[in-house]
C-alpha atoms as a PDB file:
ATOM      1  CA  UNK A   1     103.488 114.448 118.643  1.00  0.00           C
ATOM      2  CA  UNK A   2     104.091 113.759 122.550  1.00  0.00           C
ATOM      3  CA  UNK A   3     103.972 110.259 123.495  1.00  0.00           C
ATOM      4  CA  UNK A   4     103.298 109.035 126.539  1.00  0.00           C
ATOM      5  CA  UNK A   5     105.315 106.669 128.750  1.00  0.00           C
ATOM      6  CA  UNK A   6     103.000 104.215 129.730  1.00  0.00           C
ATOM      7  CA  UNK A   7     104.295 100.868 128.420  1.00  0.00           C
ATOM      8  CA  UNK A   8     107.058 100.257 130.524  1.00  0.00           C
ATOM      9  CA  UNK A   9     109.780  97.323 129.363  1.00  0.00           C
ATOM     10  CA  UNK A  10     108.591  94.381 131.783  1.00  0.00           C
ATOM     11  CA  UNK A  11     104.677  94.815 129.911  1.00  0.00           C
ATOM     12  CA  UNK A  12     105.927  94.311 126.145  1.00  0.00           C
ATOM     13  CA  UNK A  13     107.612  90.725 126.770  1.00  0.00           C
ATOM     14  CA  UNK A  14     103.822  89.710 128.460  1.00  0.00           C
ATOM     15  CA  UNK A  15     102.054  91.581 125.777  1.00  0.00           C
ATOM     16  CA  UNK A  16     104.010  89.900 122.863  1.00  0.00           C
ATOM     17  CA  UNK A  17     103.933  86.560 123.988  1.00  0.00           C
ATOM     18  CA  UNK A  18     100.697  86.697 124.643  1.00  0.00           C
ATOM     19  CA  UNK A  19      99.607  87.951 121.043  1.00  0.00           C
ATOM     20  CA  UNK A  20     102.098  84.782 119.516  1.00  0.00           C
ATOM     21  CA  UNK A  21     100.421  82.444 122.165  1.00  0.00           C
ATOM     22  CA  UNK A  22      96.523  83.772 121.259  1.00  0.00           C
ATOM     23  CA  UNK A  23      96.504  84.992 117.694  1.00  0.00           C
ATOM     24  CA  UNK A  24     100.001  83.733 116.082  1.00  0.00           C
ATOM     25  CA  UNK A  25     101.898  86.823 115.229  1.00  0.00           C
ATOM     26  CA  UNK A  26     105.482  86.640 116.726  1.00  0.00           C
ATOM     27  CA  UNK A  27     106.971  90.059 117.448  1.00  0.00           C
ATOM     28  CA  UNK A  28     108.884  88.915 120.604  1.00  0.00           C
ATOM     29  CA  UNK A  29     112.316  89.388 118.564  1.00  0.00           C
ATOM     30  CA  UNK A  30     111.208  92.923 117.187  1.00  0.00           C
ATOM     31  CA  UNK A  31     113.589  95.533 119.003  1.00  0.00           C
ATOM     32  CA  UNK A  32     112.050  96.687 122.189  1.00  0.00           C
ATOM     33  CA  UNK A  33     113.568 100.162 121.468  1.00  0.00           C
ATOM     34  CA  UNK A  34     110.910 100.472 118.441  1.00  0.00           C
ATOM     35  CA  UNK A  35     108.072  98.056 119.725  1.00  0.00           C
ATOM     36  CA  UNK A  36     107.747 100.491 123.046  1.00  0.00           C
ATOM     37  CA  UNK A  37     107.729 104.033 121.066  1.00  0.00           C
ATOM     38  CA  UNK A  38     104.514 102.208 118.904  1.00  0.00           C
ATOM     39  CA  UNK A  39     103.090 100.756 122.059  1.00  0.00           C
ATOM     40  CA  UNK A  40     102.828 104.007 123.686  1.00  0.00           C
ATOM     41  CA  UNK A  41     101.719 105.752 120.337  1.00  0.00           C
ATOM     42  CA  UNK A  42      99.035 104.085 120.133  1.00  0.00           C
ATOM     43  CA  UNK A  43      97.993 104.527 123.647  1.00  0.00           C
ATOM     44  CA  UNK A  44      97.988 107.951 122.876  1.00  0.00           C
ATOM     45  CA  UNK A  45      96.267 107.703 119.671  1.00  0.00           C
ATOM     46  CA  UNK A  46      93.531 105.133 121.320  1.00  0.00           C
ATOM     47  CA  UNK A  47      93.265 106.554 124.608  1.00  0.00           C
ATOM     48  CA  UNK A  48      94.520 103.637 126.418  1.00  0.00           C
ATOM     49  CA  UNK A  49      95.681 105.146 129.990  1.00  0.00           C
ATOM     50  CA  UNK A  50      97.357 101.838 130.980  1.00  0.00           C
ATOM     51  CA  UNK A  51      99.056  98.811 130.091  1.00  0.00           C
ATOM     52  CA  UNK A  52      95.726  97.071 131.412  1.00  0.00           C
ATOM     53  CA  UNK A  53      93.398  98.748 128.933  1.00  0.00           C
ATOM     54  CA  UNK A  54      95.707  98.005 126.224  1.00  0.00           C
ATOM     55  CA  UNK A  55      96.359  94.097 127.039  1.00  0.00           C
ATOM     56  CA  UNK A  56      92.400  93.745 127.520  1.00  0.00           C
ATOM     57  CA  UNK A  57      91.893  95.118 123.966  1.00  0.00           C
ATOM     58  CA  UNK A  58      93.929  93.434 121.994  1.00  0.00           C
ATOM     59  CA  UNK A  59      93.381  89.805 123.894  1.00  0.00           C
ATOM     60  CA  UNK A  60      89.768  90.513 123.997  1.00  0.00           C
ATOM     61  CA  UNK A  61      88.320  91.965 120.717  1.00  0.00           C
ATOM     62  CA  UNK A  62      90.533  89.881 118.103  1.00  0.00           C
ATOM     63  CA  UNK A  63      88.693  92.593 115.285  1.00  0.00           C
ATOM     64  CA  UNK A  64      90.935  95.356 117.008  1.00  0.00           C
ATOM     65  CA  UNK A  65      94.221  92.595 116.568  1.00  0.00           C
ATOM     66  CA  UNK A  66      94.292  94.145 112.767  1.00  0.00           C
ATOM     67  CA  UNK A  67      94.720  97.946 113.894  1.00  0.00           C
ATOM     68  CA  UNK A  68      97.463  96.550 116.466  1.00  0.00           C
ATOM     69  CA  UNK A  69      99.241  94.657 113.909  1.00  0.00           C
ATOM     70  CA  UNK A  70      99.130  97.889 111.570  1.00  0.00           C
ATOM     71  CA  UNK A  71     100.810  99.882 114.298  1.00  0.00           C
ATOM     72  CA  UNK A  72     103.220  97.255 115.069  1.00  0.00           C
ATOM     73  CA  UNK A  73     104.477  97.023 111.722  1.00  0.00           C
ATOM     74  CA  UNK A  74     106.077 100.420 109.839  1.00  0.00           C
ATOM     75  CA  UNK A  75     104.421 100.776 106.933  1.00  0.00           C
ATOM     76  CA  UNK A  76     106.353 103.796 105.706  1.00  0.00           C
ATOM     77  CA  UNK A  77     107.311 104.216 101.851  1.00  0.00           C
ATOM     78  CA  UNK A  78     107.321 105.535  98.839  1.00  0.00           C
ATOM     79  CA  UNK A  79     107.651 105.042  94.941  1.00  0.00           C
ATOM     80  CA  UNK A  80     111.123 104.471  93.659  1.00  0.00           C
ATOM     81  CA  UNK A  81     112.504 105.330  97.094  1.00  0.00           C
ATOM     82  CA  UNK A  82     116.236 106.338  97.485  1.00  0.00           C
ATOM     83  CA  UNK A  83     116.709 106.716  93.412  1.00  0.00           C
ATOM     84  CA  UNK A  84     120.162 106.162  93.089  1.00  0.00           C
ATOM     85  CA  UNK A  85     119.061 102.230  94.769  1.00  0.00           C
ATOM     86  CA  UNK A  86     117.028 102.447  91.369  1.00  0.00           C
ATOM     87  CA  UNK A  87     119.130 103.578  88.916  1.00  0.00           C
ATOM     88  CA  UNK A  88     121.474 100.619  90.305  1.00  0.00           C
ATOM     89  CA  UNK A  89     118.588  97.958  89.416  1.00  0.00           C
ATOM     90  CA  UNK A  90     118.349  99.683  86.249  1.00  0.00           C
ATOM     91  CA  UNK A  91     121.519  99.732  85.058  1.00  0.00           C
ATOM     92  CA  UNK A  92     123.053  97.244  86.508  1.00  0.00           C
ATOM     93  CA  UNK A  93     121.101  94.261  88.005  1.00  0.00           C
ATOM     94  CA  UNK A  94     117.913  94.269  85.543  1.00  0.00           C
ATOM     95  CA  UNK A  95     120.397  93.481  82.046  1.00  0.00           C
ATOM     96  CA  UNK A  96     121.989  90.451  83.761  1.00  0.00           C
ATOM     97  CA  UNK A  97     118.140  89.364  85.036  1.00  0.00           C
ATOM     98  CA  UNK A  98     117.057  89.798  81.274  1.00  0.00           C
ATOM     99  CA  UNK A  99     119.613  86.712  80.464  1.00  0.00           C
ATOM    100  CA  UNK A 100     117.080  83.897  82.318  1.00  0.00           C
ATOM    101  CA  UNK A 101     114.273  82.639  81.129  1.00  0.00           C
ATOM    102  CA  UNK A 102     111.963  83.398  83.684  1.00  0.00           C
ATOM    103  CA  UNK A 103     112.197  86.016  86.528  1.00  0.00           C
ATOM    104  CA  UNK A 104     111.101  85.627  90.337  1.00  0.00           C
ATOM    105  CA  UNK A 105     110.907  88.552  92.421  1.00  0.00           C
ATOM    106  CA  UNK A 106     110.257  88.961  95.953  1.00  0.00           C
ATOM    107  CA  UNK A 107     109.246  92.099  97.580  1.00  0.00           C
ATOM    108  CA  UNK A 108     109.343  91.226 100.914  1.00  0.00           C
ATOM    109  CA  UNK A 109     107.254  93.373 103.727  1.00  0.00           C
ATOM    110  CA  UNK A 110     106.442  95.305 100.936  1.00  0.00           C
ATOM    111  CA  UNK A 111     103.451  97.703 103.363  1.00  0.00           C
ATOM    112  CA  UNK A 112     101.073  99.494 101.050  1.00  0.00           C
ATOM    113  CA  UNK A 113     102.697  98.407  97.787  1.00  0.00           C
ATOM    114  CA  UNK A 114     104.143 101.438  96.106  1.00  0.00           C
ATOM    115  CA  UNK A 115     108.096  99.769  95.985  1.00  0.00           C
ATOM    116  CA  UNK A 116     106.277  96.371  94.063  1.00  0.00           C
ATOM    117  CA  UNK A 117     104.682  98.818  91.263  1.00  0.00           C
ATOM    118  CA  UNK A 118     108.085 100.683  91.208  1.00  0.00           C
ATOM    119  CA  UNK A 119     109.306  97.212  90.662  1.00  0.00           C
ATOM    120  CA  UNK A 120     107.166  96.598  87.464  1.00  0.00           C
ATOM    121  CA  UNK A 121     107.588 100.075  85.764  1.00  0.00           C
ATOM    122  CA  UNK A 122     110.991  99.312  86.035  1.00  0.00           C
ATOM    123  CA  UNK A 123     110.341  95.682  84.311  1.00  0.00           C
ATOM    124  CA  UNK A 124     107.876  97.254  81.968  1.00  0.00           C
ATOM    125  CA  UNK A 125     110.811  99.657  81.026  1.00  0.00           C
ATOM    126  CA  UNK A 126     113.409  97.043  81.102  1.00  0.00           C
ATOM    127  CA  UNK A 127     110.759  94.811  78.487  1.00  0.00           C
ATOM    128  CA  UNK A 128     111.119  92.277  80.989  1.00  0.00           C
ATOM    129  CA  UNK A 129     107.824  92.175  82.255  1.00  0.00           C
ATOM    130  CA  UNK A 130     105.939  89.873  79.947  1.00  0.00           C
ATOM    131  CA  UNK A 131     108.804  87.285  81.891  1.00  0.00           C
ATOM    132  CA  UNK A 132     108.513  88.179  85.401  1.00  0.00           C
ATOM    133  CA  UNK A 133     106.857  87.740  88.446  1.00  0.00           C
ATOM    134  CA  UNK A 134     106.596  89.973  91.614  1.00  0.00           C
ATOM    135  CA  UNK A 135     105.531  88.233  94.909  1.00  0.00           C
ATOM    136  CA  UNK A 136     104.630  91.180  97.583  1.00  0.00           C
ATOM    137  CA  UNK A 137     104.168  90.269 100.670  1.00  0.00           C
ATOM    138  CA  UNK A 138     103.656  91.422 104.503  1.00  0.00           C
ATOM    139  CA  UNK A 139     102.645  90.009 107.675  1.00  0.00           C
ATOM    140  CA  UNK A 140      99.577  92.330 107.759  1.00  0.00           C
ATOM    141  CA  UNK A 141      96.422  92.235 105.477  1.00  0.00           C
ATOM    142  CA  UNK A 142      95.374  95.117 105.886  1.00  0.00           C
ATOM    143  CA  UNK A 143      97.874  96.916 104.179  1.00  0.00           C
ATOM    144  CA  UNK A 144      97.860  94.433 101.192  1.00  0.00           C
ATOM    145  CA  UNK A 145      94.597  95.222 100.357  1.00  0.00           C
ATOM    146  CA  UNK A 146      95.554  98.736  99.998  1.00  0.00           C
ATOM    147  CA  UNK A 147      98.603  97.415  97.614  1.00  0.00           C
ATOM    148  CA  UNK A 148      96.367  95.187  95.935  1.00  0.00           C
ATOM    149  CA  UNK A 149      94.483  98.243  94.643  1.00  0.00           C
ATOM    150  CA  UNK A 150      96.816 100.155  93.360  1.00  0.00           C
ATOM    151  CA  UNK A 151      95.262 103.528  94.733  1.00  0.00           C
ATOM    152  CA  UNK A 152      97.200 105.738  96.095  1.00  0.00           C
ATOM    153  CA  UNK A 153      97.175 109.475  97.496  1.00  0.00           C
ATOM    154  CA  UNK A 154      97.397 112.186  93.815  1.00  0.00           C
ATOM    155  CA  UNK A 155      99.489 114.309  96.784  1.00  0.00           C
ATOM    156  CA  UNK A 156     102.329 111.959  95.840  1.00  0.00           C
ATOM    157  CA  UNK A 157     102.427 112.235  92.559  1.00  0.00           C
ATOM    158  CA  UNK A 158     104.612 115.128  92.259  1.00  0.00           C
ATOM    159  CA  UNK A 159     107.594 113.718  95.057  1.00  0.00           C
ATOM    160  CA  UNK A 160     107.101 109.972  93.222  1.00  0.00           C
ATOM    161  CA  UNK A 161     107.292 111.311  89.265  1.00  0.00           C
ATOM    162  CA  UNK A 162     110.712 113.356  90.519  1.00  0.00           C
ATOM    163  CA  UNK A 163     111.701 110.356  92.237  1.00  0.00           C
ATOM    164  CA  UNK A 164     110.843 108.383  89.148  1.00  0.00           C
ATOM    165  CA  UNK A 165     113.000 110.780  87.050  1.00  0.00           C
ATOM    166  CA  UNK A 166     115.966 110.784  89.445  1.00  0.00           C
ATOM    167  CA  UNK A 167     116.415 107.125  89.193  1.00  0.00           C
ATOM    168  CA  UNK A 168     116.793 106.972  85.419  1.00  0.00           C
ATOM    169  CA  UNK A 169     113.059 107.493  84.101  1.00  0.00           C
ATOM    170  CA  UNK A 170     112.890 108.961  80.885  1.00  0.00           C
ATOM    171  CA  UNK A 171     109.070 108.310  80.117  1.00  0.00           C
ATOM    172  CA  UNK A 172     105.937 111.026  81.486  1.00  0.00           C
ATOM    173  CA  UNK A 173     104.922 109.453  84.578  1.00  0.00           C
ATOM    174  CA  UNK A 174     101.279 109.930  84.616  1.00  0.00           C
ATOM    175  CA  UNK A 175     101.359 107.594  82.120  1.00  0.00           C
ATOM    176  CA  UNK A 176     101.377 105.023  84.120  1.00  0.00           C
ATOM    177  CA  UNK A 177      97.770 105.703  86.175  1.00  0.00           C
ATOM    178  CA  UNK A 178      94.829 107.546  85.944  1.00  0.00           C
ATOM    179  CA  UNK A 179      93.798 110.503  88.569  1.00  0.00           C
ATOM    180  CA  UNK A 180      90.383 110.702  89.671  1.00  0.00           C
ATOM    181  CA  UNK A 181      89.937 113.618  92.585  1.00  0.00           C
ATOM    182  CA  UNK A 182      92.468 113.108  95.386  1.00  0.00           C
ATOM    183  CA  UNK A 183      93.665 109.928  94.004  1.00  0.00           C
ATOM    184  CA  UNK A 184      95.254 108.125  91.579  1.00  0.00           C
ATOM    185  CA  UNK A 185      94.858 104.128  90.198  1.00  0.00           C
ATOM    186  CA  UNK A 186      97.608 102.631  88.710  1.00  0.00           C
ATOM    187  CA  UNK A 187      96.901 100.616  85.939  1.00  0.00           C
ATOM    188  CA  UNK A 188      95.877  97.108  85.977  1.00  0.00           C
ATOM    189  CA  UNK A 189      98.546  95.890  83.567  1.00  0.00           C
ATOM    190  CA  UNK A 190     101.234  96.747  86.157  1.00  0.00           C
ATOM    191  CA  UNK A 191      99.389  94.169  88.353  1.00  0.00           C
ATOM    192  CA  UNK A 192      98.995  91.489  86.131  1.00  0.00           C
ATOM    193  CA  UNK A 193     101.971  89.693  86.944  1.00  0.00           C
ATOM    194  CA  UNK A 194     101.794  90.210  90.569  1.00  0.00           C
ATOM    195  CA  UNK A 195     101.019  88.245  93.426  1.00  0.00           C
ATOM    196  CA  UNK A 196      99.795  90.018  96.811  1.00  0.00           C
ATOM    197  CA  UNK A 197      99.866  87.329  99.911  1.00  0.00           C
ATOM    198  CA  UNK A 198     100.576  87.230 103.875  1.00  0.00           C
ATOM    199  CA  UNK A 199     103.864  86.248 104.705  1.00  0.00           C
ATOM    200  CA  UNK A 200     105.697  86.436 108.538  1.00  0.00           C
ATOM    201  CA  UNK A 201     109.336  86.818 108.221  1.00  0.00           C
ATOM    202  CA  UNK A 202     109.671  85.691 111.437  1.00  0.00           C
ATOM    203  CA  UNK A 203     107.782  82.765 111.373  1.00  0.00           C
ATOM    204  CA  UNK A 204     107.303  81.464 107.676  1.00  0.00           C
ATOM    205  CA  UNK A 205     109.378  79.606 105.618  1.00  0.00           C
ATOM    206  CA  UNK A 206     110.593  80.224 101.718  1.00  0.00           C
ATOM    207  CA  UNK A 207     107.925  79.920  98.888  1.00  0.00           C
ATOM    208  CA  UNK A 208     109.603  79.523  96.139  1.00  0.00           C
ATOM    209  CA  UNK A 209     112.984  80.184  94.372  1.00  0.00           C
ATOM    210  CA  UNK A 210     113.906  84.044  93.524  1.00  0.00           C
ATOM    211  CA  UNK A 211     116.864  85.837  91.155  1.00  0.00           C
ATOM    212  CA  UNK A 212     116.147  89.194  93.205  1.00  0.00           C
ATOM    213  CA  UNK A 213     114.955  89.814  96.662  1.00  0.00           C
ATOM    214  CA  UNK A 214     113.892  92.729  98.377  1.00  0.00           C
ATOM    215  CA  UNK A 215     113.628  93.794 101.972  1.00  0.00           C
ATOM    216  CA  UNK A 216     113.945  97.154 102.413  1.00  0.00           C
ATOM    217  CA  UNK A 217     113.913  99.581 105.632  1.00  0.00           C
ATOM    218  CA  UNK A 218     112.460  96.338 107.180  1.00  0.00           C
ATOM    219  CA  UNK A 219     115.269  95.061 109.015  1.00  0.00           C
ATOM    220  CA  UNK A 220     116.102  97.828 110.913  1.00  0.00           C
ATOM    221  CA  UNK A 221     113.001  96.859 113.315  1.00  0.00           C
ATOM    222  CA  UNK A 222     114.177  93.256 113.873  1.00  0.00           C
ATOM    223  CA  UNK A 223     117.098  92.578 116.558  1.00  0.00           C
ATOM    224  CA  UNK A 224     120.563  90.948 115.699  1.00  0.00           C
ATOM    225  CA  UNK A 225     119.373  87.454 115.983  1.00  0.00           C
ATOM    226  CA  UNK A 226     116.063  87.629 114.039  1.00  0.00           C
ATOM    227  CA  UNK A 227     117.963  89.686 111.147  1.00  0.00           C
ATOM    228  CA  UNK A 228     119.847  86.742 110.924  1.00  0.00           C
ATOM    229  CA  UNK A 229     117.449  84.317 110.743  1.00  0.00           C
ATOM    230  CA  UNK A 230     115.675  86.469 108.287  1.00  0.00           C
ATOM    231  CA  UNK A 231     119.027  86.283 106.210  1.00  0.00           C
ATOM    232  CA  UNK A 232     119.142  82.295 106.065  1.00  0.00           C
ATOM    233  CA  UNK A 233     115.491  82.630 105.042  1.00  0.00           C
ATOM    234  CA  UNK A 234     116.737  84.544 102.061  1.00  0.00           C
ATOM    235  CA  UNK A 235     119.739  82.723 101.086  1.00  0.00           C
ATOM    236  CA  UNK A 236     117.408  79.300 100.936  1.00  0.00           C
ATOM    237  CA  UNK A 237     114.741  81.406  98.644  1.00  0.00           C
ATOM    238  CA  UNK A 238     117.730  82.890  96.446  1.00  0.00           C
ATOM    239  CA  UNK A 239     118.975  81.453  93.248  1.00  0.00           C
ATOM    240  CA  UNK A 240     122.606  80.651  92.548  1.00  0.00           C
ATOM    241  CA  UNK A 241     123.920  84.048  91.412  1.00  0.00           C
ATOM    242  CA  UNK A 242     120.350  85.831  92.860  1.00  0.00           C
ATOM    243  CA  UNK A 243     120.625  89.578  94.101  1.00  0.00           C
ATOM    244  CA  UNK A 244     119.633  90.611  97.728  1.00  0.00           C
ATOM    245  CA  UNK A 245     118.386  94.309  98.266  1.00  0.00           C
ATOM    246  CA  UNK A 246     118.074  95.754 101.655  1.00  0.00           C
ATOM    247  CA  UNK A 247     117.744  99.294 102.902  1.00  0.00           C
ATOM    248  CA  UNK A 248     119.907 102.062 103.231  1.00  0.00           C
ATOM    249  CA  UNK A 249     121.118 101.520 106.571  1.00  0.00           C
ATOM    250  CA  UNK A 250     120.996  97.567 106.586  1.00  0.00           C
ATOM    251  CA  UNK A 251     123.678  95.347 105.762  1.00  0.00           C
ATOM    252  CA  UNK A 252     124.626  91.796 105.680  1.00  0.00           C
ATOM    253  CA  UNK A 253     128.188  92.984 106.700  1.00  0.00           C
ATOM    254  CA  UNK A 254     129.045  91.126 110.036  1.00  0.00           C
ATOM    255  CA  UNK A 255     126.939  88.085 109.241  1.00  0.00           C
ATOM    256  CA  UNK A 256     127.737  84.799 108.284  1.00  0.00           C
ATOM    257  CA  UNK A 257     126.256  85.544 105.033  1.00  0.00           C
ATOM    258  CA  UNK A 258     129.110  88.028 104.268  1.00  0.00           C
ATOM    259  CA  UNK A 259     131.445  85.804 102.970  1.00  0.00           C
ATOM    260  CA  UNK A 260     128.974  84.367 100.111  1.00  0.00           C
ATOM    261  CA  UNK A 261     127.820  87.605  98.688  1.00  0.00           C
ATOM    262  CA  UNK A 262     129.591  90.361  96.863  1.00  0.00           C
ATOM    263  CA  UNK A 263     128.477  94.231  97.032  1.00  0.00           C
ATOM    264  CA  UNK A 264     127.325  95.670  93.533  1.00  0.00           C
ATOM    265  CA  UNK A 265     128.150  99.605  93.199  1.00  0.00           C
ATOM    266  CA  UNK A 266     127.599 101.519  96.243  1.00  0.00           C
ATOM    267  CA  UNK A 267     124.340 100.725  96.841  1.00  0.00           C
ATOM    268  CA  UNK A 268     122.625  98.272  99.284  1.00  0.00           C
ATOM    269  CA  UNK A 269     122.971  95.646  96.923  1.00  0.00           C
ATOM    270  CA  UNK A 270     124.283  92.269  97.045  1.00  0.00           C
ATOM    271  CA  UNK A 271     125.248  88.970  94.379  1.00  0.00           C
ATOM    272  CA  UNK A 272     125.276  85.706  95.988  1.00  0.00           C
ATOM    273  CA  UNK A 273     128.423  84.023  94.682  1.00  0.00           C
ATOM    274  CA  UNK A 274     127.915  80.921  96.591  1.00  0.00           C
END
């Protein structure tokens, strides 16, 4: 799709700190590089023909701040995602989980759900479910509603159960929801132990104390110094001898995290040894 180029660098500073000033939402350390290709997509998509238009929107009609938030934010996944990443948690992080008593997990900008109900087939599978916990979270509502529900498209069904398979899935897939039309509901005891709630990374502080964490394809949007204040936000909320997942292409290589966490496998995977 062509996008237009008519947010130019000078209007995203105003816009963004006008949105944390008026509404709350912080995306002033979000990297310009990404926040200008959205801007300008949505101009296209809303027919905004200038900055103006745009700005008068969004400070004006606080019922459109939802639909700006949504294209702000990437909200692009998929069930069991990168399977290999998977089979890793499988095979090698979920048996050392299954020695505590309890387990927190934290799914963090988890979009429109489908990595948190990866997360509990692989608990179910594991029998570590009856003992766990998922908190999914994400700065924007809208999406968590759609996670909440556990409804997704039947269209990715087929990509998701070879996805499924790939990382180590031995069971029949459609086992886990029901189809009805063009869509699918997962089952409600997949939900059962999890929690769905708003959460700025930017802006919020830890919840609670977690074995794993993940934050995947996430980072990537956030520039040098709000990935590493993202970082300390995780190493407060993880447990002595916690995991820390992040996506393909992010790392906590180069921060000052590095030297306190050791890599598990090849994967994006990390064990906090201090």
């Amino acid at each position: 799709m062509w996008e237009p180029n008519i947010i130019k660098n000078e209007d995203i500073e105003l816009l963004l700190t006008d949105v944390a000033e008026r509404y709350g939402y912080d995306f002033t350390q979000y990297s310009k590089a990404s926040l200008k290709r959205r801007l300008n997509r949505i101009c296209l998509i809303d027919k905004f023909s200038s900055f103006a238009e745009l700005r008068y929107r969004v400070m004006n009609h606080p019922e459109y701040l939802q639909r700006f938030v949504e294209e702000i934010t990437v909200n692009v996944t998929e069930m069991f995602r990168d399977p290999n990443f998977y089979k890793s948690l499988r095979e090698e992080v979920f048996p050392r989980l299954g020695t505590y008593p309890f387990i927190r997990i934290w799914v963090a900008g988890c979009s429109t759900g489908e990595e948190a109900y990866s997360i509990a087939i692989l608990l179910k599978e594991a029998n570590l479910y009856h003992k766990s916990l998922i908190y999914a979270t994400d700065i924007n509502p809208g999406v968590l509603e759609r996670a909440s529900s556990g409804i997704f498209p039947i269209s990715q069904m087929q990509l998701y159960s070879e996805n499924y398979r790939l990382s180590g899935g031995i069971e029949d897939f459609s086992k886990y929801y029901t189809a009805n039309y063009d869509s699918v509901q997962f089952h409600h005891n997949l939900k059962e132990k999890m929690i769905f709630s708003t959460h700025n990374l930017v802006s919020d502080s830890s919840f609670n104390a977690f074995q794993l964490i993940l934050c995947r394809n996430v980072l990537i949007y956030f520039d040098k110094e709000l990935q590493n204040s993202v970082f300390d936000l995780f190493d407060i909320s993880l447990d002595a001898l916690g995991y820390l997942a992040l996506g393909s292409k992010e790392t906590i290589r180069f921060s000052k995290l590095e030297k306190q966490y050791k890599q598990i496998g090849d994967e994006r995977i990390w064990k906090k040894i201090r």
